[in-house]
C-alpha atoms as a PDB file:
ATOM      1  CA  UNK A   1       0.000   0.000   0.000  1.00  0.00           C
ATOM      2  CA  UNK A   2       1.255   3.412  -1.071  1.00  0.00           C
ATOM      3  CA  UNK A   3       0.386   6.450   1.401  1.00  0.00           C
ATOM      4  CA  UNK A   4       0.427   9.869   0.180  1.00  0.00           C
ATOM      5  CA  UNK A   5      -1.103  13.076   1.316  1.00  0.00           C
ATOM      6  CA  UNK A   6      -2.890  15.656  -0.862  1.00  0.00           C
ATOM      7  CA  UNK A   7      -5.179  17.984  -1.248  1.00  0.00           C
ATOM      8  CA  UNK A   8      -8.856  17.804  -2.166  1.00  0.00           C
ATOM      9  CA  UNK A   9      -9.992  20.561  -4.636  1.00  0.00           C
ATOM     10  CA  UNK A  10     -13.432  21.633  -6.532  1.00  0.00           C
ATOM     11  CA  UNK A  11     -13.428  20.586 -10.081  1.00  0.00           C
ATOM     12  CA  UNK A  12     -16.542  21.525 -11.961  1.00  0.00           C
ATOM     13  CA  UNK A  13     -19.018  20.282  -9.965  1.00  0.00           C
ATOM     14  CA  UNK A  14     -17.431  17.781  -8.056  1.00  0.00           C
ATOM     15  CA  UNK A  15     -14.560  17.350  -5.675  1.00  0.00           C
ATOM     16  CA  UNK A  16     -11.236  16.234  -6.864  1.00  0.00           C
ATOM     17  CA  UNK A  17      -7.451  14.836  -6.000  1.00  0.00           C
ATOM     18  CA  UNK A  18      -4.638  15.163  -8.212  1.00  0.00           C
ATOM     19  CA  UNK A  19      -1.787  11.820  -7.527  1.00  0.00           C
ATOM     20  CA  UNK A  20       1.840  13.258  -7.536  1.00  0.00           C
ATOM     21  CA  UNK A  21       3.360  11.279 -10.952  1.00  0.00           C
ATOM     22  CA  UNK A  22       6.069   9.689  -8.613  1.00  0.00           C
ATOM     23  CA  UNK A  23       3.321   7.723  -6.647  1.00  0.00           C
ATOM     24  CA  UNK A  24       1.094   7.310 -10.064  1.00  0.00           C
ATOM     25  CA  UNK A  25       4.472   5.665 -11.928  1.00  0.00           C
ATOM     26  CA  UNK A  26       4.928   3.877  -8.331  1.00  0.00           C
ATOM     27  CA  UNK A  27       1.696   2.671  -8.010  1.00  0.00           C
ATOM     28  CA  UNK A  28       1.255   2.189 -11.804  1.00  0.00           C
ATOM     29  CA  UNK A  29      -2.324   3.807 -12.374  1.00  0.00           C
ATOM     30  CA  UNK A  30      -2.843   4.089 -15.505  1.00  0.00           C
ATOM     31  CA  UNK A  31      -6.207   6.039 -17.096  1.00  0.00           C
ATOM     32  CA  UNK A  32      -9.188   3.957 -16.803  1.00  0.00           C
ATOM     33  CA  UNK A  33      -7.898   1.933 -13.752  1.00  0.00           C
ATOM     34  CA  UNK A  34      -9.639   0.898 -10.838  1.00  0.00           C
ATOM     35  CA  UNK A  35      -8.119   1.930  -8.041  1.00  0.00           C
ATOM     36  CA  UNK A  36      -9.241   1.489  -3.684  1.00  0.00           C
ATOM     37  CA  UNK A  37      -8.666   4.962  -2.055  1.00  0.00           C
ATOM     38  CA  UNK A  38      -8.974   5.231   1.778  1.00  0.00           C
ATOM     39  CA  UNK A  39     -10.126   8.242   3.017  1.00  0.00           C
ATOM     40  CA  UNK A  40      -8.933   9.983   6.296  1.00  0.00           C
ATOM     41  CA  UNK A  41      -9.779  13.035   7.822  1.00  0.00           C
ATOM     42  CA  UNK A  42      -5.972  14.983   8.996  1.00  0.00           C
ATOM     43  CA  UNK A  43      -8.732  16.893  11.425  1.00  0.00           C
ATOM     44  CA  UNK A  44      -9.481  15.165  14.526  1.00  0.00           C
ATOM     45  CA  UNK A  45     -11.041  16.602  17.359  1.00  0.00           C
ATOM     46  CA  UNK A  46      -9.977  15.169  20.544  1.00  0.00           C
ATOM     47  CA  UNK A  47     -12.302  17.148  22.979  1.00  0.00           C
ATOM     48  CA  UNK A  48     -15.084  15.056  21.346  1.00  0.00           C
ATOM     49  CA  UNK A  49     -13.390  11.991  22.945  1.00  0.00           C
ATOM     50  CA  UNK A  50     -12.335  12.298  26.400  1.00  0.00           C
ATOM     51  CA  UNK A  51     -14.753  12.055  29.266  1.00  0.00           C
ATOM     52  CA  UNK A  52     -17.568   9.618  27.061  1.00  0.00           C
ATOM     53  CA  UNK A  53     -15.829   6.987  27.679  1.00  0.00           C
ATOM     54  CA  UNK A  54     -16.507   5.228  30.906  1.00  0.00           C
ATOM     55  CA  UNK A  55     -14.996   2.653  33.313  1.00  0.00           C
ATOM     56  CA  UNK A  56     -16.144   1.204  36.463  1.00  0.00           C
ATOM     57  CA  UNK A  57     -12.798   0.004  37.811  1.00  0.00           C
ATOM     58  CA  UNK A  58     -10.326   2.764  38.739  1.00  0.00           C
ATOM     59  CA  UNK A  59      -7.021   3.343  36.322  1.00  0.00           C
ATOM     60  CA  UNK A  60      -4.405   1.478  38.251  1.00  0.00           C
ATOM     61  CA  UNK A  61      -6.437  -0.876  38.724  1.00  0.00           C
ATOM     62  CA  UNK A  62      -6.992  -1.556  35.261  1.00  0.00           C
ATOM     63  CA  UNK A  63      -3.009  -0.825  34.341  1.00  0.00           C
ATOM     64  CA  UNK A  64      -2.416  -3.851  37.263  1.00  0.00           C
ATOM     65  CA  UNK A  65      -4.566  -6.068  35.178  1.00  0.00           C
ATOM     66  CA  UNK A  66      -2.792  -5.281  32.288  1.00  0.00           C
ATOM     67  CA  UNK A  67       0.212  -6.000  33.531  1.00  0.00           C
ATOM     68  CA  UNK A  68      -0.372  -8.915  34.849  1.00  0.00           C
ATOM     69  CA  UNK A  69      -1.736 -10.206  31.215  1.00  0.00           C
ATOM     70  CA  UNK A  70      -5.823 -10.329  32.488  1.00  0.00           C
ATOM     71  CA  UNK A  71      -7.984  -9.106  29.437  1.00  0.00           C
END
């Protein structure tokens, strides 16, 4: 699997990405070509996340347990 980062940017009506030619020639797209993308967002908010998760058992406790290989 090839990784690259780029940019997504309004063509016409839709939304496109341009491939640098070093990962097209690596990856060897040619036109027509089927091709899987994965798609990412670089923007993650964090704040979203912490506090919604929650745990009954207090955190050493649960680093002991890992430690000692329980699951």
């Amino acid at each position: 699997m090839i990784e690259v980062e780029t940019t997504a940017r309004r063509w016409g009506n839709s939304i496109g990405i341009s491939l640098p030619r070093d990962i097209v020639e690596r990856a060897n797209i040619k036109p027509n070509k089927q091709v899987r993308v994965f798609i990412q967002d670089k923007k993650i908010d964090l704040s979203k996340v912490f506090g919604t998760l929650k745990i009954d058992k207090p955190t050493q406790e649960i680093l002991d347990g890992i430690r000692q290989g329980e699951d």
